[in-house]
C-alpha atoms as a PDB file:
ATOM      1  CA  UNK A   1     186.237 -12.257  -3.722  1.00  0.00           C
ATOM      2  CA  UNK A   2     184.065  -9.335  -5.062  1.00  0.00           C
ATOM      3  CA  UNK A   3     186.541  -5.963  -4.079  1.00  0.00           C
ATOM      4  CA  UNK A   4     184.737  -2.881  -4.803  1.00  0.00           C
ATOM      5  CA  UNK A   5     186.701   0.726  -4.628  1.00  0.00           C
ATOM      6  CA  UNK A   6     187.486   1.604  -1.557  1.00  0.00           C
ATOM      7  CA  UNK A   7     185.432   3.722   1.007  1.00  0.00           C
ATOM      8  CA  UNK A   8     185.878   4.801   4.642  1.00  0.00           C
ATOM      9  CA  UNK A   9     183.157   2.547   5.975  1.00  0.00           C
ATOM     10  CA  UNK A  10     184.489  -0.439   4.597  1.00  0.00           C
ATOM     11  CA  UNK A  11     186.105  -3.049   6.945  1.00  0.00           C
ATOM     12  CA  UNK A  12     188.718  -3.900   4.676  1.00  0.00           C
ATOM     13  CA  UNK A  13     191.449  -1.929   2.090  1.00  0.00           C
ATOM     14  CA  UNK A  14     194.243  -2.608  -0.516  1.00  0.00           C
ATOM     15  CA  UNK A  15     197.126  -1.588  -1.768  1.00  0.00           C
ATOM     16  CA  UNK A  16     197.967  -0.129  -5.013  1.00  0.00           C
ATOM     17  CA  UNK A  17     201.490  -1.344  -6.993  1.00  0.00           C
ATOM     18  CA  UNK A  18     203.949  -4.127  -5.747  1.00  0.00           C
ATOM     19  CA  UNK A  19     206.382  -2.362  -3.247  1.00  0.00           C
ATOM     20  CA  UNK A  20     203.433  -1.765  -1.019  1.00  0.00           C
ATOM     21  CA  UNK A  21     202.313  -4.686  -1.232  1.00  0.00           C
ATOM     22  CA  UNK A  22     205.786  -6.728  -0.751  1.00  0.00           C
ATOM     23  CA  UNK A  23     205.454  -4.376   2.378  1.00  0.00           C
ATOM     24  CA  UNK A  24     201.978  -5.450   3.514  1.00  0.00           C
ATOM     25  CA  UNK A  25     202.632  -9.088   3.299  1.00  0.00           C
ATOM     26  CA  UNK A  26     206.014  -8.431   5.189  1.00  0.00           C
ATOM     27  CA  UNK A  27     204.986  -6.975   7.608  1.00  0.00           C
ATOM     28  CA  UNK A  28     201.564  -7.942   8.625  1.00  0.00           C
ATOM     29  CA  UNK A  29     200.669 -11.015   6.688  1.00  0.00           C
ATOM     30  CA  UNK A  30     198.101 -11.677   9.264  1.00  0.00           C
ATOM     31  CA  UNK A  31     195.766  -9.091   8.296  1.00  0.00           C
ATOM     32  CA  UNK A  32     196.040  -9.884   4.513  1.00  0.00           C
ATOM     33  CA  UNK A  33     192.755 -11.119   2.510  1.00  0.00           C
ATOM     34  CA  UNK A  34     194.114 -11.814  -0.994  1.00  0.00           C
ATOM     35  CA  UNK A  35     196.610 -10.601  -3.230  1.00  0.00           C
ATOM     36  CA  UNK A  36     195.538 -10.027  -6.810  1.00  0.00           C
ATOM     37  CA  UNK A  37     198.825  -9.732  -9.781  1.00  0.00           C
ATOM     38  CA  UNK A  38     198.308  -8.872 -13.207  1.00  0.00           C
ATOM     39  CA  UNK A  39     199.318 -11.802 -15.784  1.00  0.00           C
ATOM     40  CA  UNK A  40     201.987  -9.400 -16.825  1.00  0.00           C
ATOM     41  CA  UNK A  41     203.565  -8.897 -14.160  1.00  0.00           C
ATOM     42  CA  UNK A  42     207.312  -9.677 -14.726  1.00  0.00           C
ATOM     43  CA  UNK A  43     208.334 -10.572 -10.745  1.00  0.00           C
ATOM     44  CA  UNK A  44     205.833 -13.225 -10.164  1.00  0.00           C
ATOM     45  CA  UNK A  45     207.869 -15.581  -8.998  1.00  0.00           C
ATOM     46  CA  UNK A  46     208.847 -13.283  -5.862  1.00  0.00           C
ATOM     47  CA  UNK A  47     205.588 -12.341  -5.202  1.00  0.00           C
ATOM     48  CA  UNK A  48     204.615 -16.343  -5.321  1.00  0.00           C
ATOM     49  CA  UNK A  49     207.464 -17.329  -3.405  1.00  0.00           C
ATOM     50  CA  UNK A  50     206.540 -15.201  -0.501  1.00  0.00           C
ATOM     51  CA  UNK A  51     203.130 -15.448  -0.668  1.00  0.00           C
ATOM     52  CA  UNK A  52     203.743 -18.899  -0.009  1.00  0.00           C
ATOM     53  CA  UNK A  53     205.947 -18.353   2.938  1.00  0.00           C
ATOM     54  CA  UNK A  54     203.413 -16.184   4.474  1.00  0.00           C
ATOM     55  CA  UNK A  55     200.443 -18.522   4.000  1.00  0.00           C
ATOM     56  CA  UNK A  56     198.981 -15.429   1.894  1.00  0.00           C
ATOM     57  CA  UNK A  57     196.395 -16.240  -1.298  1.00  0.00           C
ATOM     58  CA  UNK A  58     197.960 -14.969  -4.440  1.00  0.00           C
ATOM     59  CA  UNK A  59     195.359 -14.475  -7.270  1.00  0.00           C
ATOM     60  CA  UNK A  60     195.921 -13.318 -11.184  1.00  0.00           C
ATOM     61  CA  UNK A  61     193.327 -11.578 -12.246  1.00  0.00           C
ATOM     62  CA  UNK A  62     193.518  -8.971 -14.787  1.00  0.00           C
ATOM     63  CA  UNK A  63     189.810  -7.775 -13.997  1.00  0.00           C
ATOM     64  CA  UNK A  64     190.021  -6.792 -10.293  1.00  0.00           C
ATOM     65  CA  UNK A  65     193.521  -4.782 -11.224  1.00  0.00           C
ATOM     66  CA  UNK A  66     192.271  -2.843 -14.264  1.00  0.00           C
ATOM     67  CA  UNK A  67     188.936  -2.156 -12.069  1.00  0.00           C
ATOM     68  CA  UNK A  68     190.412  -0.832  -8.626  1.00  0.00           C
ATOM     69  CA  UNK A  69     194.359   0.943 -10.238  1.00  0.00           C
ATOM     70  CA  UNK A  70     193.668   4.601 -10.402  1.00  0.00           C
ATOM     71  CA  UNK A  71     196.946   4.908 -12.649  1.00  0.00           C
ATOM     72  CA  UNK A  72     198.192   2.059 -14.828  1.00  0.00           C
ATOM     73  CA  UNK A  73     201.188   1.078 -14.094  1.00  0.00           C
ATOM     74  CA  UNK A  74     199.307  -1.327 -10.863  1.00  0.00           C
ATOM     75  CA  UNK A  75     200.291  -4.521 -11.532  1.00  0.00           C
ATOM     76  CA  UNK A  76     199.856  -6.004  -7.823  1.00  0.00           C
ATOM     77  CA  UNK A  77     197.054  -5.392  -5.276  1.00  0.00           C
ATOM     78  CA  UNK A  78     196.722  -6.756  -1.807  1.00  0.00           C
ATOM     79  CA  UNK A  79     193.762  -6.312   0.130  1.00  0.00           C
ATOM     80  CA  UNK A  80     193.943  -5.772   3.746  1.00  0.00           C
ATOM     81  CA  UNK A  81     191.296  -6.120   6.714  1.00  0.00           C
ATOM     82  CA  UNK A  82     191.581  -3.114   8.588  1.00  0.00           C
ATOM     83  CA  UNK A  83     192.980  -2.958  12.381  1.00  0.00           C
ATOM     84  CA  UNK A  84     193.369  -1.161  15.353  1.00  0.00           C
ATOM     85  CA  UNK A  85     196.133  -0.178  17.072  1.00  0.00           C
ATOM     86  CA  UNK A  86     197.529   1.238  20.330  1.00  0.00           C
ATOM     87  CA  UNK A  87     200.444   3.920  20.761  1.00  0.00           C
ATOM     88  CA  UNK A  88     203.599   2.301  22.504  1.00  0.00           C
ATOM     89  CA  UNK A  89     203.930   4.807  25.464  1.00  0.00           C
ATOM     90  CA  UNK A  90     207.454   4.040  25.904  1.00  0.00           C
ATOM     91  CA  UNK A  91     208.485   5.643  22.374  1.00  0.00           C
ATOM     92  CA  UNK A  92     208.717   8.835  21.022  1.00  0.00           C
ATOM     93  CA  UNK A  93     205.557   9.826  19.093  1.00  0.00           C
ATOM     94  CA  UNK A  94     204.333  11.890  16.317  1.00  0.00           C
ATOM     95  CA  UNK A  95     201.269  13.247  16.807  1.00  0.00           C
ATOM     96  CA  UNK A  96     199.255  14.962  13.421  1.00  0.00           C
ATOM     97  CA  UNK A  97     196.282  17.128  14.497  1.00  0.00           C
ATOM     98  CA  UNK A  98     193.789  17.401  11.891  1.00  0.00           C
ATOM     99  CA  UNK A  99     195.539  16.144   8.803  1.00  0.00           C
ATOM    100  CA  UNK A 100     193.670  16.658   5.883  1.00  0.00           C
ATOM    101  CA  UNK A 101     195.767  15.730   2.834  1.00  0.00           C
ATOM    102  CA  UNK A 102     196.337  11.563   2.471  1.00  0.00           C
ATOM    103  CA  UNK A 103     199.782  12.018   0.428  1.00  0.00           C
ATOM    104  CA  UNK A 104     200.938  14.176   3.122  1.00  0.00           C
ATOM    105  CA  UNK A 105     199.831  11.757   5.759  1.00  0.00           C
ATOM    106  CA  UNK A 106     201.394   8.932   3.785  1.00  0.00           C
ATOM    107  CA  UNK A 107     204.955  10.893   3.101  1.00  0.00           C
ATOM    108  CA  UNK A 108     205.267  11.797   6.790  1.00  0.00           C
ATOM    109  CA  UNK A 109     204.288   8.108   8.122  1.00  0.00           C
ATOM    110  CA  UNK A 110     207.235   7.069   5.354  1.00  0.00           C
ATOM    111  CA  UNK A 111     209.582   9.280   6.483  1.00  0.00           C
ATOM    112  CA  UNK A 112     208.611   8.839  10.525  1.00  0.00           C
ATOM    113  CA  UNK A 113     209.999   5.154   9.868  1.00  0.00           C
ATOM    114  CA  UNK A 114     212.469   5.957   8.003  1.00  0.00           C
ATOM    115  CA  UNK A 115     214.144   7.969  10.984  1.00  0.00           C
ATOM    116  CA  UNK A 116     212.821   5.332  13.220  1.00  0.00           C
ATOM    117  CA  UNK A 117     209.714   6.994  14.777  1.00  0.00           C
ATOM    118  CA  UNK A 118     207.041   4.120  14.643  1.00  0.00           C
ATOM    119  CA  UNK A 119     204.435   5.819  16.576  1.00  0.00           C
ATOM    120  CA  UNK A 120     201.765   8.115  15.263  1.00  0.00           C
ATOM    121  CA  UNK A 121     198.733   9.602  16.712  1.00  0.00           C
ATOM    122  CA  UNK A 122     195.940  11.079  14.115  1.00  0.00           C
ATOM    123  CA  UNK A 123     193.849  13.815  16.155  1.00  0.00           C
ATOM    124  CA  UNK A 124     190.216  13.622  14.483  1.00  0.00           C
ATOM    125  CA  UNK A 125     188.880  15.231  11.932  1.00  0.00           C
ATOM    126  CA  UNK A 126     191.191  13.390   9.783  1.00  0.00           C
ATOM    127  CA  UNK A 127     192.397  12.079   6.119  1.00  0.00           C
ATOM    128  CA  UNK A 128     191.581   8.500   6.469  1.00  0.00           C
ATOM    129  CA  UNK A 129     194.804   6.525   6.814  1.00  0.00           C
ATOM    130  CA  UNK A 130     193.763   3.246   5.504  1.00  0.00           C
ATOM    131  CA  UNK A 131     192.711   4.763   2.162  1.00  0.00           C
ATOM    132  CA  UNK A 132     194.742   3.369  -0.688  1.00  0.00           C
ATOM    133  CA  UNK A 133     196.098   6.197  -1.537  1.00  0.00           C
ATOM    134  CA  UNK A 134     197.782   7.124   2.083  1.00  0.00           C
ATOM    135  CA  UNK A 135     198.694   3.604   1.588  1.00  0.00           C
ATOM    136  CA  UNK A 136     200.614   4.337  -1.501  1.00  0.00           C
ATOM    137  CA  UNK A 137     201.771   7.736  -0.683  1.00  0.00           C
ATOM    138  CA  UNK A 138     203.654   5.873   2.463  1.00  0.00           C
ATOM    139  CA  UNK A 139     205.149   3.067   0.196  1.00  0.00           C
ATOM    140  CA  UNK A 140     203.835   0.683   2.911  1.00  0.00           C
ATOM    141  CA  UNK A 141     205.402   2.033   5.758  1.00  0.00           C
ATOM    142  CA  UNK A 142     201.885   2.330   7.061  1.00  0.00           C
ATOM    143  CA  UNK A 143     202.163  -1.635   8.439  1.00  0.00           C
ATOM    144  CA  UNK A 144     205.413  -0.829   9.949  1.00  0.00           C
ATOM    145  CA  UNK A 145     204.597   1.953  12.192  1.00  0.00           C
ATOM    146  CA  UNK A 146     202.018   1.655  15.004  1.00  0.00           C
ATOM    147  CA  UNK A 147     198.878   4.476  14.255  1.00  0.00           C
ATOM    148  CA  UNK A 148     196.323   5.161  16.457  1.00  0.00           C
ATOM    149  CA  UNK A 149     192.916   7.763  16.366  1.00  0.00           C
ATOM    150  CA  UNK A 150     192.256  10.251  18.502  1.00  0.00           C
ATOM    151  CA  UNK A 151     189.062  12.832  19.183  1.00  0.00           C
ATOM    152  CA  UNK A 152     190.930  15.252  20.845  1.00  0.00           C
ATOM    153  CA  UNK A 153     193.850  16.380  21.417  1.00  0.00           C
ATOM    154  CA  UNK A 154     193.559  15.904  25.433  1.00  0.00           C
ATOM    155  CA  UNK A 155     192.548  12.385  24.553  1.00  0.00           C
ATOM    156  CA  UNK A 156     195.866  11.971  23.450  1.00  0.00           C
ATOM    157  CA  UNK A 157     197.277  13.091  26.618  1.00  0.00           C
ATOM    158  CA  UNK A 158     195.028  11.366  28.892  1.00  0.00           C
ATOM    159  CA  UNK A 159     196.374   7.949  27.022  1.00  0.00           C
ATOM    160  CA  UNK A 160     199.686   8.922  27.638  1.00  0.00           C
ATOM    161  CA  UNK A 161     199.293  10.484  31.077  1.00  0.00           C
ATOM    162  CA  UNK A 162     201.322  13.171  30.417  1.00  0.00           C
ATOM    163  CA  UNK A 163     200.342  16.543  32.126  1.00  0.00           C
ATOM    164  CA  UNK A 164     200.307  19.175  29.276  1.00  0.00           C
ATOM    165  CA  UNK A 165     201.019  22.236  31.859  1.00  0.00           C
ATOM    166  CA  UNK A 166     204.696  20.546  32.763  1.00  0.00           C
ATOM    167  CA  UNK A 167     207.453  21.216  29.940  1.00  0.00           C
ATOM    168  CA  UNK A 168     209.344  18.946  32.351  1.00  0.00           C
ATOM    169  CA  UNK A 169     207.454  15.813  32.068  1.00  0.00           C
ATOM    170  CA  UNK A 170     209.197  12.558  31.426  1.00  0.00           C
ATOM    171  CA  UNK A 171     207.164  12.562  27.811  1.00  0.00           C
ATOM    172  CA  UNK A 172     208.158  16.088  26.800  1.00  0.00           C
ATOM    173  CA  UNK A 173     205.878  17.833  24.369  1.00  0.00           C
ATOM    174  CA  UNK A 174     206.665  19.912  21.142  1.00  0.00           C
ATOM    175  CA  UNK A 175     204.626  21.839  19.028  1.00  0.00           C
ATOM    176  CA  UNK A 176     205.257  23.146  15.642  1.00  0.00           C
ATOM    177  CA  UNK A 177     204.136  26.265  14.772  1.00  0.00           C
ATOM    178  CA  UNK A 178     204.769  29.566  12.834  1.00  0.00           C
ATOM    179  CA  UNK A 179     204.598  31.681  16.405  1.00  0.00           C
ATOM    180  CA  UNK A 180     206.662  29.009  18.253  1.00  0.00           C
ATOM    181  CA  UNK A 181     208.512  30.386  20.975  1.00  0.00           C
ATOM    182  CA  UNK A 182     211.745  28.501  20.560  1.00  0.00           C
ATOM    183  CA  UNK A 183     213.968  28.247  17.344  1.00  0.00           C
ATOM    184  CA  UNK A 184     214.659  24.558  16.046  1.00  0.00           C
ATOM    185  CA  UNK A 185     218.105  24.926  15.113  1.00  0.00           C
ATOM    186  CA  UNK A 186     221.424  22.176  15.390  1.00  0.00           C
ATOM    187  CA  UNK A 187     222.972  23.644  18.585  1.00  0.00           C
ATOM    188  CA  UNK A 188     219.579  24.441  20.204  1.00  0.00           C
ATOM    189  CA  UNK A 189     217.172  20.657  19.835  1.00  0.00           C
ATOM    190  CA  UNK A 190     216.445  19.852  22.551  1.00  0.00           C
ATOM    191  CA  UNK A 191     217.367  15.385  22.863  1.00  0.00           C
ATOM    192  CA  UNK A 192     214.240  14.201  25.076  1.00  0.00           C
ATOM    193  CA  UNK A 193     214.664  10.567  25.903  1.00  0.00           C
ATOM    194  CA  UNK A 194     210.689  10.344  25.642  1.00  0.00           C
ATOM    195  CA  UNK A 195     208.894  12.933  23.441  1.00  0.00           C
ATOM    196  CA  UNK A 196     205.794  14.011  21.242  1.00  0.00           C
ATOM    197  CA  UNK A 197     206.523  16.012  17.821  1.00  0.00           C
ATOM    198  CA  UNK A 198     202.953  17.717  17.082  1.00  0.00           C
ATOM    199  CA  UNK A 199     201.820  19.244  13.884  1.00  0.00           C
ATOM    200  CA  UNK A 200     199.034  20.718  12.459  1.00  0.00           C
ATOM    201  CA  UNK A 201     196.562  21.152   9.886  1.00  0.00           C
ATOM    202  CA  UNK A 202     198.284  21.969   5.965  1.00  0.00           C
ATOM    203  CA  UNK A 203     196.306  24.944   5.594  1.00  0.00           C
ATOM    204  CA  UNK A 204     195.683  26.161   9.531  1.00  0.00           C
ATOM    205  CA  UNK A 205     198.563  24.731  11.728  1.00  0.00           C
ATOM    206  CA  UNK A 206     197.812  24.916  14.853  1.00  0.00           C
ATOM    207  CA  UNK A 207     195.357  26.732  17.314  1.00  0.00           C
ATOM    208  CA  UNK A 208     197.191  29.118  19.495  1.00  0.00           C
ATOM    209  CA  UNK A 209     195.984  27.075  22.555  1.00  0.00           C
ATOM    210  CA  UNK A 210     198.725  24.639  21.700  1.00  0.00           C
ATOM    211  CA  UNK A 211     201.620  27.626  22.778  1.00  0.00           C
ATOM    212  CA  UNK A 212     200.357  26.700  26.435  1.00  0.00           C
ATOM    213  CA  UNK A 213     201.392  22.965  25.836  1.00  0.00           C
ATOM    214  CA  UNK A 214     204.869  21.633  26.735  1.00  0.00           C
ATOM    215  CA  UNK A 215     207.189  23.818  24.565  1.00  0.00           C
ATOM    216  CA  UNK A 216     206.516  25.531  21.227  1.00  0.00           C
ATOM    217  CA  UNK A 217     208.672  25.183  17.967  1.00  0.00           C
ATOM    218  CA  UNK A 218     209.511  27.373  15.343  1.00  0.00           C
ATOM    219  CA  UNK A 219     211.608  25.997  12.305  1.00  0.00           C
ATOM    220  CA  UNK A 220     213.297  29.373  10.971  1.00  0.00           C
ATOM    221  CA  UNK A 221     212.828  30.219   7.461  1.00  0.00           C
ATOM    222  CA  UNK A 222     213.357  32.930   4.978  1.00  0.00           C
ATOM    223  CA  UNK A 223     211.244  36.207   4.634  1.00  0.00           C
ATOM    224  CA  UNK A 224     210.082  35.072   1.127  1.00  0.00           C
ATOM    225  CA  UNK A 225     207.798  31.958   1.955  1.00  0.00           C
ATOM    226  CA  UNK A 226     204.949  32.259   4.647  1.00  0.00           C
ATOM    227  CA  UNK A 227     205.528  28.529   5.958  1.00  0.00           C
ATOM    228  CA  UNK A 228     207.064  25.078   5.065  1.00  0.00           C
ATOM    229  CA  UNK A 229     204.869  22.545   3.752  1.00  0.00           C
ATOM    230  CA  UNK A 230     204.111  19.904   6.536  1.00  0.00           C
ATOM    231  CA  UNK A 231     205.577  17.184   5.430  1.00  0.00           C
ATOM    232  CA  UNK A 232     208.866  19.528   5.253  1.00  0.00           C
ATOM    233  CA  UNK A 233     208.699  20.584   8.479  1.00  0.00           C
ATOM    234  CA  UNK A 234     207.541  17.373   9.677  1.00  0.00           C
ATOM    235  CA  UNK A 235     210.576  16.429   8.379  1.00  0.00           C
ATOM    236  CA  UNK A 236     212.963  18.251   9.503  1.00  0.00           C
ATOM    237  CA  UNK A 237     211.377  18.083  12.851  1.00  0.00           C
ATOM    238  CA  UNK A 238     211.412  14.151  12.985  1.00  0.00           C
ATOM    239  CA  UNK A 239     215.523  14.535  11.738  1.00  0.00           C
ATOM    240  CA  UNK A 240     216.371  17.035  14.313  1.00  0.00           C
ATOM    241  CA  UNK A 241     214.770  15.502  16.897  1.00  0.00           C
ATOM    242  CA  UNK A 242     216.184  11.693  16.172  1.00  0.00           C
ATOM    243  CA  UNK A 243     220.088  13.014  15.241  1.00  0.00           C
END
């Protein structure tokens, strides 16, 4: 199989290092291609003995790793075909409008499972989320959580029919931002059976248009920083909101 580094058009991806790619075969062993290991790789026999399970080729070959590892401790890589998926309407969401950094998409989509959020929706223009490096960055939580692309924002809210004008909707909308009308704090989350945590760009946040939609967040912070980074805030947003 000829793998050549990755780019958006392609059909398929990989993943770079083993825990990923333990992950990948896990959790979607269906959509695997190959698995290439490094003859040095010291845990071969794991990676063999579920490879096997999961009907999944397993391949050494020194070449392919040294040609595709951006760093060099990459001793397993499993390529991927790429998928689509569809939001689960029935669970809480996170929604990321205009993300533009891949390790920050892959940290939140690691720590969105981790607190048991397996829904996000990616408002376009976008980091790329099958990129090997988002893959990385979300230590293959990517396969675990449910991702789907959006062009707009309203798109989003068409899908899940929820009317952005009602803050009492049965999916209730929050948006993060540094004018938010309502402090996050312990006493004051709100616990929404059925809700949509939105953030924004790094660099931008959000438009203002997005105060007019369901209810608007502000995390309080110090005097001395001008805002969180967003995969702190996504964070703490995701923890509140799930605790």
């Amino acid at each position: 199989m000829d793998i050549k580094s990755y780019k958006k058009d392609f059909d398929y991806s990989y993943t770079l290092g083993a825990f990923p790619s333990f992950e990948l075969i896990k959790a979607m062993p269906e959509a695997v291609t190959e698995v290439f290991a490094h003859s040095s790789f010291t845990d071969m026999e794991k990676l063999q003995s579920l490879c096997a399970e999961k009907n999944v080729k397993l391949t050494v070959n020194d070449k392919i790793i040294n040609k595709l590892s951006d760093k060099g401790n990459v001793y397993v890589i499993a390529v991927f075909e790429k998928y689509a998926q569809k939001l689960d309407n029935s669970k809480p969401h996170i929604v990321l409008v205009n993300p533009s950094d891949m390790g920050n998409m892959g940290t939140i989509i690691r720590t969105a499972v981790g607190f048991g959020i397996m829904d996000m929706a990616v408002i376009e223009p976008a980091a790329d989320s099958f990129n090997p490096k988002t893959v990385r960055a979300s230590m293959g939580s990517l396969f675990r959580i449910r991702h789907q692309k959006f062009s707009s924002f309203k798109e989003y809210a068409d899908y899940t029919g929820v009317d952005l004008s009602d803050r009492n909707a049965r999916r209730q909308i929050f948006t993060f931002m540094l004018n938010g009308e309502n402090q996050l704090t312990v006493s004051s989350c709100p616990k929404p059976e059925l809700f949509s945590l939105v953030f924004g760009n790094e660099a931008t946040g959000l438009p203002n248009e997005f105060l007019d939609y369901g209810t608007s967040i502000i995390i309080p912070q110090s005097e001395y920083v001008d805002s969180l980074n967003l995969t702190i805030a996504a964070g703490v947003g995701m923890y509140m909101f799930t605790h």
